[in-house]
PDB file of N, CA and C in Angstrom:
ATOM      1  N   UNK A   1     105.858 133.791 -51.231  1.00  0.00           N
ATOM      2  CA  UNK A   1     105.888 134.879 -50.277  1.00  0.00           C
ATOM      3  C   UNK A   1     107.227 135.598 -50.390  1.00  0.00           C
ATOM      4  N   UNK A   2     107.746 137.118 -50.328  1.00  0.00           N
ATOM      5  CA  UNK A   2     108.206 137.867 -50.665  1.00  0.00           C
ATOM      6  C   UNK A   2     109.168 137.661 -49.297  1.00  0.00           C
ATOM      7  N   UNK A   3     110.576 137.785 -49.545  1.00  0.00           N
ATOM      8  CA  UNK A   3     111.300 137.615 -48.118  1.00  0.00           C
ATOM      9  C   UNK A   3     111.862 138.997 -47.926  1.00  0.00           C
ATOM     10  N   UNK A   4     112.057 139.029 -46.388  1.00  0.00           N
ATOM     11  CA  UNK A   4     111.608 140.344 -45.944  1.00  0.00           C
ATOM     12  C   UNK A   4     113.000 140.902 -45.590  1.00  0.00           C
ATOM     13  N   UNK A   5     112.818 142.205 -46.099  1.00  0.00           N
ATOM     14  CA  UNK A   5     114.020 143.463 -45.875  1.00  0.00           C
ATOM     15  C   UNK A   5     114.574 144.462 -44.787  1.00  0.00           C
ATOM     16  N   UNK A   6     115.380 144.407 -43.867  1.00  0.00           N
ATOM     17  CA  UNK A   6     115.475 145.630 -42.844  1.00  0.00           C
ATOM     18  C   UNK A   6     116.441 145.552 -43.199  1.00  0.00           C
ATOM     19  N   UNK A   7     116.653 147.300 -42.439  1.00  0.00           N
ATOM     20  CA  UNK A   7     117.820 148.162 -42.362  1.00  0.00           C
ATOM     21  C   UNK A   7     117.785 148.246 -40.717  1.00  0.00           C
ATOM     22  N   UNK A   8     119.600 148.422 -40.541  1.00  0.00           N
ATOM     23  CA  UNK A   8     119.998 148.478 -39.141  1.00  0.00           C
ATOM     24  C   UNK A   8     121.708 148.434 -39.251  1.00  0.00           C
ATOM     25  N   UNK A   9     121.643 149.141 -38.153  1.00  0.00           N
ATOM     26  CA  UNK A   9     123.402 149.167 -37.817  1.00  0.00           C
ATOM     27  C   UNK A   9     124.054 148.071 -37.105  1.00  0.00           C
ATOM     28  N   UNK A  10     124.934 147.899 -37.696  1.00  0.00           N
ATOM     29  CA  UNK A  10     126.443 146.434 -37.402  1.00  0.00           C
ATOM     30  C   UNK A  10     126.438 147.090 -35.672  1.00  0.00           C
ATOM     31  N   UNK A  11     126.602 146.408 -34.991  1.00  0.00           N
ATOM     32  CA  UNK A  11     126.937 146.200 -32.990  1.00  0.00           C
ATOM     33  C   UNK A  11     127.812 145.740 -33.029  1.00  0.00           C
ATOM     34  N   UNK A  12     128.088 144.246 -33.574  1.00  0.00           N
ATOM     35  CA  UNK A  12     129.267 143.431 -33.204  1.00  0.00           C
ATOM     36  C   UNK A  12     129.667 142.640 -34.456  1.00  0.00           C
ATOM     37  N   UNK A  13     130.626 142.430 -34.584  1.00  0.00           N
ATOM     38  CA  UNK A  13     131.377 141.621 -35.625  1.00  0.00           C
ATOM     39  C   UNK A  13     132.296 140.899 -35.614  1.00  0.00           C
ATOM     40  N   UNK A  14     132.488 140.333 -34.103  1.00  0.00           N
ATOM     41  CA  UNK A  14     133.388 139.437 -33.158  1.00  0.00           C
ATOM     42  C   UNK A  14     133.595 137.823 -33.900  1.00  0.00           C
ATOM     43  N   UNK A  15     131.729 137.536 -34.088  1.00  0.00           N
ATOM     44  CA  UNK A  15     132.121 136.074 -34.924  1.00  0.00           C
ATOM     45  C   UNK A  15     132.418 136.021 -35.937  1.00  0.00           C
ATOM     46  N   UNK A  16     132.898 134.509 -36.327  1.00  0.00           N
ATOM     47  CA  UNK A  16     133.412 134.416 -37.429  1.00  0.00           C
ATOM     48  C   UNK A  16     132.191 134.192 -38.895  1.00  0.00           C
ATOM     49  N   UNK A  17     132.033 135.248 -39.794  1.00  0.00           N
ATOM     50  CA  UNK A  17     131.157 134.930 -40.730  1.00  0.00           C
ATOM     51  C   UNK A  17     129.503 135.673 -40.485  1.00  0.00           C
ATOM     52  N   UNK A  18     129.578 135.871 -39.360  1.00  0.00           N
ATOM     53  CA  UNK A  18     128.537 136.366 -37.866  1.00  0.00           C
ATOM     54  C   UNK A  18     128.527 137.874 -38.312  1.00  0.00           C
ATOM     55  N   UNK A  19     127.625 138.642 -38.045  1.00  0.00           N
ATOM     56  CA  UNK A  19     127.175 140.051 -37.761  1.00  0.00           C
ATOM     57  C   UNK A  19     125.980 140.275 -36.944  1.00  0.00           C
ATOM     58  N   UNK A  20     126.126 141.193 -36.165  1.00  0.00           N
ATOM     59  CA  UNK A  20     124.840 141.315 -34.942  1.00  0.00           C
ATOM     60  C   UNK A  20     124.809 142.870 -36.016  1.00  0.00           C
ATOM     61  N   UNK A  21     122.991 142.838 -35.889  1.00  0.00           N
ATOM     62  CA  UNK A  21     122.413 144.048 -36.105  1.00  0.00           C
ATOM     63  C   UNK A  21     121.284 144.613 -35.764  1.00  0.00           C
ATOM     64  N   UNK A  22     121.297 145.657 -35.276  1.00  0.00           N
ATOM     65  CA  UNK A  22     120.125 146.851 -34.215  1.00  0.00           C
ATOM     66  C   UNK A  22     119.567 147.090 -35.240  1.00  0.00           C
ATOM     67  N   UNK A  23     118.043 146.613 -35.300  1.00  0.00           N
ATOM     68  CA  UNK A  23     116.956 147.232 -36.444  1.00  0.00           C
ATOM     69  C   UNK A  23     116.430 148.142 -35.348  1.00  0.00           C
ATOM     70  N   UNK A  24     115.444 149.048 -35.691  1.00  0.00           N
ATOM     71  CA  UNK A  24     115.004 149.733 -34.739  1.00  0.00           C
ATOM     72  C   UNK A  24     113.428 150.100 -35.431  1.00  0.00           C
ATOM     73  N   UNK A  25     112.552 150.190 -34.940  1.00  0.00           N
ATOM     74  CA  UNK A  25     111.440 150.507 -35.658  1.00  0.00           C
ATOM     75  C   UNK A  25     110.447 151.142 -34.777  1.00  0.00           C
ATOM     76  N   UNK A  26     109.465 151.958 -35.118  1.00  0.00           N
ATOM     77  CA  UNK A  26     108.974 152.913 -34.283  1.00  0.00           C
ATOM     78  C   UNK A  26     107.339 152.673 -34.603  1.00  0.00           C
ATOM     79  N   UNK A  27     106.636 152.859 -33.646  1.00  0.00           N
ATOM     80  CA  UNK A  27     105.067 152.855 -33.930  1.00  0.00           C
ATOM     81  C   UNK A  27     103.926 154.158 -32.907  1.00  0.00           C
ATOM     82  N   UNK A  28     103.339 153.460 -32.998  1.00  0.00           N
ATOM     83  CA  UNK A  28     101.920 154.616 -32.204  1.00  0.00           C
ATOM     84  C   UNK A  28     101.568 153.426 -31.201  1.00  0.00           C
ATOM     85  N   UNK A  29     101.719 154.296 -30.220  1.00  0.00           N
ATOM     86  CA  UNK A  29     101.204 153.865 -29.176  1.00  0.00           C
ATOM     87  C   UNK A  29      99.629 153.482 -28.787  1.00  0.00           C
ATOM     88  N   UNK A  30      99.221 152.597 -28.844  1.00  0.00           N
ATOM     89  CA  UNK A  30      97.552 152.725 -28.825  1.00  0.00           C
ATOM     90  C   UNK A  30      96.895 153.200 -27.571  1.00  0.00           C
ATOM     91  N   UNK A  31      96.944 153.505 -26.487  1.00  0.00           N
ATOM     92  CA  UNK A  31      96.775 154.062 -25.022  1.00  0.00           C
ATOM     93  C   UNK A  31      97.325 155.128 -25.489  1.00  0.00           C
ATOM     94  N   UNK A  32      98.680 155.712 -25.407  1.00  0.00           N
ATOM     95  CA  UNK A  32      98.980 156.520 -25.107  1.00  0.00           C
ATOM     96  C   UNK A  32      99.162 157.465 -26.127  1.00  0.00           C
ATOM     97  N   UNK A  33      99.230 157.400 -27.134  1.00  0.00           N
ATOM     98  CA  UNK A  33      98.936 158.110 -28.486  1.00  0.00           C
ATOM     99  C   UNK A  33     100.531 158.366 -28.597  1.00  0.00           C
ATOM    100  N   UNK A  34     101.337 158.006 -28.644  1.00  0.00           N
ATOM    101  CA  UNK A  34     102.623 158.826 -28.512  1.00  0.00           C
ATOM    102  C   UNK A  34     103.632 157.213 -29.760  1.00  0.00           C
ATOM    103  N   UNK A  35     104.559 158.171 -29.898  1.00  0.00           N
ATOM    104  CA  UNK A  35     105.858 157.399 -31.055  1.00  0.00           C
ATOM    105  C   UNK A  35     106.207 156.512 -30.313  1.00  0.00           C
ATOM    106  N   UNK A  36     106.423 155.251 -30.068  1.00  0.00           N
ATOM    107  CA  UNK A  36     107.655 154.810 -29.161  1.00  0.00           C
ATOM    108  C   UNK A  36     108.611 153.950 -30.287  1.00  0.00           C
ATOM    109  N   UNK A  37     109.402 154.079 -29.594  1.00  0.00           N
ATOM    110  CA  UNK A  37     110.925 153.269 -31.045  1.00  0.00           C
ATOM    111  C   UNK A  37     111.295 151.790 -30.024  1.00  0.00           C
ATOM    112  N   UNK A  38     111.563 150.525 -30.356  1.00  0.00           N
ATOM    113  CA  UNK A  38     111.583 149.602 -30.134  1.00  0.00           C
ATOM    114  C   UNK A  38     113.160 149.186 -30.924  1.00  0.00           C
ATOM    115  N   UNK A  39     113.702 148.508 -30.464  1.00  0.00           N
ATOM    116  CA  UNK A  39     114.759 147.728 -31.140  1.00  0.00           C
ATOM    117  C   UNK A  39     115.086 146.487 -31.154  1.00  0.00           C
ATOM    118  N   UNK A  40     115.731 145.692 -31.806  1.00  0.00           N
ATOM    119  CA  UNK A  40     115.685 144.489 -31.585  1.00  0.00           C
ATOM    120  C   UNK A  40     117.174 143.925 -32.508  1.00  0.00           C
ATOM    121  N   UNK A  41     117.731 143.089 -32.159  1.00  0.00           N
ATOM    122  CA  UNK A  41     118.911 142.499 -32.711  1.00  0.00           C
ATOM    123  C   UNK A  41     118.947 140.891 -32.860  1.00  0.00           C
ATOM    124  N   UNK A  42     119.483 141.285 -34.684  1.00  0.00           N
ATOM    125  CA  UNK A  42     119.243 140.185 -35.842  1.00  0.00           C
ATOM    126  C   UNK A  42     120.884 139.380 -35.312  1.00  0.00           C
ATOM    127  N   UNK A  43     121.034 138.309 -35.929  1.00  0.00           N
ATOM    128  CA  UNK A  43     122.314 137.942 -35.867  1.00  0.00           C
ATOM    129  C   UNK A  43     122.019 137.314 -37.576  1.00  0.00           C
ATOM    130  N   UNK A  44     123.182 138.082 -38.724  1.00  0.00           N
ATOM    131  CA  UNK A  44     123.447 137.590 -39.896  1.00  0.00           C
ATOM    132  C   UNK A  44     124.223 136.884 -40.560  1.00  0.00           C
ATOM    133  N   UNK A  45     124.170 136.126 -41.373  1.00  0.00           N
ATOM    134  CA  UNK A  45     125.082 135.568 -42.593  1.00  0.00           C
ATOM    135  C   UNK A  45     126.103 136.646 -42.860  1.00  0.00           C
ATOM    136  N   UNK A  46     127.021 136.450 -42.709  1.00  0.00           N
ATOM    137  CA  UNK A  46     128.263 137.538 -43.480  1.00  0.00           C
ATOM    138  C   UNK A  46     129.376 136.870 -43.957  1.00  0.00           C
ATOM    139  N   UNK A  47     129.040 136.234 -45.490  1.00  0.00           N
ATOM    140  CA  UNK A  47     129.910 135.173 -45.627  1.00  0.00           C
ATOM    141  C   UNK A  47     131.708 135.670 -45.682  1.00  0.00           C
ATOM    142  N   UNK A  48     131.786 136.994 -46.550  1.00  0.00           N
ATOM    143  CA  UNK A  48     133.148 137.458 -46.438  1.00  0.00           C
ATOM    144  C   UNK A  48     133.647 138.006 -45.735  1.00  0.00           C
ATOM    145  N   UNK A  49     132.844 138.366 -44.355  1.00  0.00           N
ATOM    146  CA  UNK A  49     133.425 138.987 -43.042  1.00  0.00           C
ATOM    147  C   UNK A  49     133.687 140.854 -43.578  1.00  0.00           C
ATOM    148  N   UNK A  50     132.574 141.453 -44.458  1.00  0.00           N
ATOM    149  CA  UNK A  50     133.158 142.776 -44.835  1.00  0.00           C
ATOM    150  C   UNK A  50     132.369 143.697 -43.962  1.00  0.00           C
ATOM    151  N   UNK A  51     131.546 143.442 -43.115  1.00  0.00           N
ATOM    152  CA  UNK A  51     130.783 144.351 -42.612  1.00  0.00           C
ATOM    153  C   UNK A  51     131.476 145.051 -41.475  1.00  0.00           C
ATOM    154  N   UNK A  52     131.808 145.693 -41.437  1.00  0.00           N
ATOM    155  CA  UNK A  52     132.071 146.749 -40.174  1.00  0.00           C
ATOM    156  C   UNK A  52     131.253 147.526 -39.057  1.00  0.00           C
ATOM    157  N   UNK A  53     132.002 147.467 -37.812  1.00  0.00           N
ATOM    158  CA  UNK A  53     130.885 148.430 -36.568  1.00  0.00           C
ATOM    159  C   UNK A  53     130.658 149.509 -36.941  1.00  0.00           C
ATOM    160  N   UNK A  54     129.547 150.209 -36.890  1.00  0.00           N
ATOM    161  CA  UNK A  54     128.752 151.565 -37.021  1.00  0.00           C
ATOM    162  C   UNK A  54     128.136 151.268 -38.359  1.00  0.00           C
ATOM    163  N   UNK A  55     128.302 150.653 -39.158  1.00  0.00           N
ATOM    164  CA  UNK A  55     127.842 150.251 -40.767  1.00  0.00           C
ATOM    165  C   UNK A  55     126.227 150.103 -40.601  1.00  0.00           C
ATOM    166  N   UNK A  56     125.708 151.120 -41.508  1.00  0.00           N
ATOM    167  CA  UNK A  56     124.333 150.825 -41.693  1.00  0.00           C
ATOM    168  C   UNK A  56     124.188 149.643 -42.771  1.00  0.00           C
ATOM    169  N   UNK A  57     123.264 148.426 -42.711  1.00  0.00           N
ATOM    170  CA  UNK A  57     123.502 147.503 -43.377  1.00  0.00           C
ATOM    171  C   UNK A  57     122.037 147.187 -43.798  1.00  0.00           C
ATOM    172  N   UNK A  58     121.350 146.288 -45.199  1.00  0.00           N
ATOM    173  CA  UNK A  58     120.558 145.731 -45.366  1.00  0.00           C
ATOM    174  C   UNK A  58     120.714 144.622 -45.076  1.00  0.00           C
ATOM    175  N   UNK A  59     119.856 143.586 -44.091  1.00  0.00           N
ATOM    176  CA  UNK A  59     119.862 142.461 -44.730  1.00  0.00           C
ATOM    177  C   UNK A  59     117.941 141.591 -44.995  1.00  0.00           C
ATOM    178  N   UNK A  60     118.916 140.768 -45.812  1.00  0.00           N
ATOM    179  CA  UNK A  60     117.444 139.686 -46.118  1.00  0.00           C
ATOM    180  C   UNK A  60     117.028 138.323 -45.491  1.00  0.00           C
ATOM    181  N   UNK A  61     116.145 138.231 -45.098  1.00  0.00           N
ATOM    182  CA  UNK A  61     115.598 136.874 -44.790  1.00  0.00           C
ATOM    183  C   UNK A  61     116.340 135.544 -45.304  1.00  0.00           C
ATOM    184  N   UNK A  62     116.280 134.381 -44.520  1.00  0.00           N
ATOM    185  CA  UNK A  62     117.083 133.267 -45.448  1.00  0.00           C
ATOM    186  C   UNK A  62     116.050 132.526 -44.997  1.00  0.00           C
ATOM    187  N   UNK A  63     117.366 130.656 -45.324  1.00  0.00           N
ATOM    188  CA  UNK A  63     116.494 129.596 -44.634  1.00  0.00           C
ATOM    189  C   UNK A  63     117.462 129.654 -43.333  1.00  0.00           C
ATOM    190  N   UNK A  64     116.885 128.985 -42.252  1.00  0.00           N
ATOM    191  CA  UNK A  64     117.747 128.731 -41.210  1.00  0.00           C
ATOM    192  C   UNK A  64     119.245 128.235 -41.912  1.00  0.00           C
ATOM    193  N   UNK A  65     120.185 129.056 -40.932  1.00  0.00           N
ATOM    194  CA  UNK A  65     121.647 128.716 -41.104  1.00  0.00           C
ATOM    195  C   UNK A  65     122.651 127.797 -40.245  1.00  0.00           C
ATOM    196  N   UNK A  66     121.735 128.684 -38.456  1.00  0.00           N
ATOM    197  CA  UNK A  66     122.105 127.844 -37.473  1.00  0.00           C
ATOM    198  C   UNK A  66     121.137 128.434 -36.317  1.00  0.00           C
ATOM    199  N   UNK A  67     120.925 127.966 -35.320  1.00  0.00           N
ATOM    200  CA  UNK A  67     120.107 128.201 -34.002  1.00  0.00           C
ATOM    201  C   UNK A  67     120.151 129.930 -34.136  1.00  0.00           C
ATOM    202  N   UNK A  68     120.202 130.874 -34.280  1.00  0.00           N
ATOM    203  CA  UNK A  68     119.953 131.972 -34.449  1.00  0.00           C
ATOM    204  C   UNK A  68     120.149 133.007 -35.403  1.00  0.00           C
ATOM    205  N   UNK A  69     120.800 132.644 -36.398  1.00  0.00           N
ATOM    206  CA  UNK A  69     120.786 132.984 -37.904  1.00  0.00           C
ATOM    207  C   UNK A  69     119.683 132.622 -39.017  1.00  0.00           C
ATOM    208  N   UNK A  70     118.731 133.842 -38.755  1.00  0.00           N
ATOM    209  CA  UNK A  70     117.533 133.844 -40.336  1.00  0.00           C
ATOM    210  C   UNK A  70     118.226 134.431 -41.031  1.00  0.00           C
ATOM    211  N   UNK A  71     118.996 135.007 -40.731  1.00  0.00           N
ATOM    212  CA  UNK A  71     119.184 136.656 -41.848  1.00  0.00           C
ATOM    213  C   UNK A  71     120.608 136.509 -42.612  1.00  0.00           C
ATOM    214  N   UNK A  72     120.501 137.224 -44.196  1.00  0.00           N
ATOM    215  CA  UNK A  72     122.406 137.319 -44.203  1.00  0.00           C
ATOM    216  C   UNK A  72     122.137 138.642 -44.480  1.00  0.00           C
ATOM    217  N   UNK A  73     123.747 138.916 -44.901  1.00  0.00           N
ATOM    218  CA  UNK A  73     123.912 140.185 -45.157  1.00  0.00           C
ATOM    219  C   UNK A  73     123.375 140.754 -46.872  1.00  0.00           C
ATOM    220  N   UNK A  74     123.067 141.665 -46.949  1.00  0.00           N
ATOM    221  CA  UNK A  74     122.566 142.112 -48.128  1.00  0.00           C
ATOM    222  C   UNK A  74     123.803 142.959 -49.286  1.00  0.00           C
ATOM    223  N   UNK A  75     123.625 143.939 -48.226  1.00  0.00           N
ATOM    224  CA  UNK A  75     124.467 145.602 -48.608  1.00  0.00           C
ATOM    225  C   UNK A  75     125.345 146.242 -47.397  1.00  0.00           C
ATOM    226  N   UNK A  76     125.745 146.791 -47.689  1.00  0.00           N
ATOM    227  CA  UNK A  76     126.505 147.588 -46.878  1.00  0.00           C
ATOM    228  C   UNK A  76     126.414 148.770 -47.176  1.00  0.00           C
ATOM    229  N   UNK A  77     125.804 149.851 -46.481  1.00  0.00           N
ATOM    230  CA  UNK A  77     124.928 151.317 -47.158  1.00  0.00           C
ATOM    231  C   UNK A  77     125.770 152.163 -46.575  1.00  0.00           C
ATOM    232  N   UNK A  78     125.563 152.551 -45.646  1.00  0.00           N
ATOM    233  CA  UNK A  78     126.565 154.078 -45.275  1.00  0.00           C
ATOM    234  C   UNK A  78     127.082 154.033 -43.799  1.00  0.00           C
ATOM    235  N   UNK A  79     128.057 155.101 -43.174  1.00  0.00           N
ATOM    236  CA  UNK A  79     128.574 154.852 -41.933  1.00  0.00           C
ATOM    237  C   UNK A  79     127.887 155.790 -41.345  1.00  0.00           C
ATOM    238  N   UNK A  80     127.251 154.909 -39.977  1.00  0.00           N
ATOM    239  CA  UNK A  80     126.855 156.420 -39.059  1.00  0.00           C
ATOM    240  C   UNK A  80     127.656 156.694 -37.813  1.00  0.00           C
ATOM    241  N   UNK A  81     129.231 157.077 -37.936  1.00  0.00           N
ATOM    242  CA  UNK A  81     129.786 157.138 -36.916  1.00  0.00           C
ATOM    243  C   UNK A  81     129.873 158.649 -37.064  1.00  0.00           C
ATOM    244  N   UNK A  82     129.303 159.411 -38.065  1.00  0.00           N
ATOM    245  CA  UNK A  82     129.428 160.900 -38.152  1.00  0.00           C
ATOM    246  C   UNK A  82     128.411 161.648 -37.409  1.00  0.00           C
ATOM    247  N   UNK A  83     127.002 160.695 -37.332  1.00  0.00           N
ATOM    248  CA  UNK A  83     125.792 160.775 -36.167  1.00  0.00           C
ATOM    249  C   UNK A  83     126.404 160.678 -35.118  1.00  0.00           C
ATOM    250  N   UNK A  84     127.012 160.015 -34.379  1.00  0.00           N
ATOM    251  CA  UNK A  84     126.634 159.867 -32.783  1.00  0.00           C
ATOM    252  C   UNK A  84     127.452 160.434 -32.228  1.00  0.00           C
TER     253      UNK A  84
END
């Protein structure tokens, strides 16, 4: 089975090795016919501590690391502090 890919922006980068990240993903409403966007926050593997706040980031699926770490870090893609 193929392990699975999101994109989302760095929140926090307080722990050590640690990265929190806002995926956000959007669907159709089945009642109401309308977009709604949902978000949800990963906590990742970041073994060299390079990820930075506002950093749009990939990461990938793992094996468990610790009680709330599936994920590490992948990439580090672009800054969206020029958005907000």
């Amino acid at each position: 089975m193929p392990k699975r890919i999101m994109e989302g922006v760095v929140v926090s980068t307080k722990q050590d090795k640690t990265v929190v990240v806002r995926v956000s993903r959007t669907f159709l409403h089945p009642l109401l016919k309308k977009i709604v966007r949902r978000t949800k926050k990963y906590h990742a593997h970041d073994e060299g501590n390079v990820a930075q706040m506002g950093k749009t980031v990939s990461i990938v699926e793992c094996a468990p690391r610790s009680k709330l770490k599936r994920w590490e870090l992948m990439t580090s893609t672009t800054s969206t502090e020029a958005d907000t």
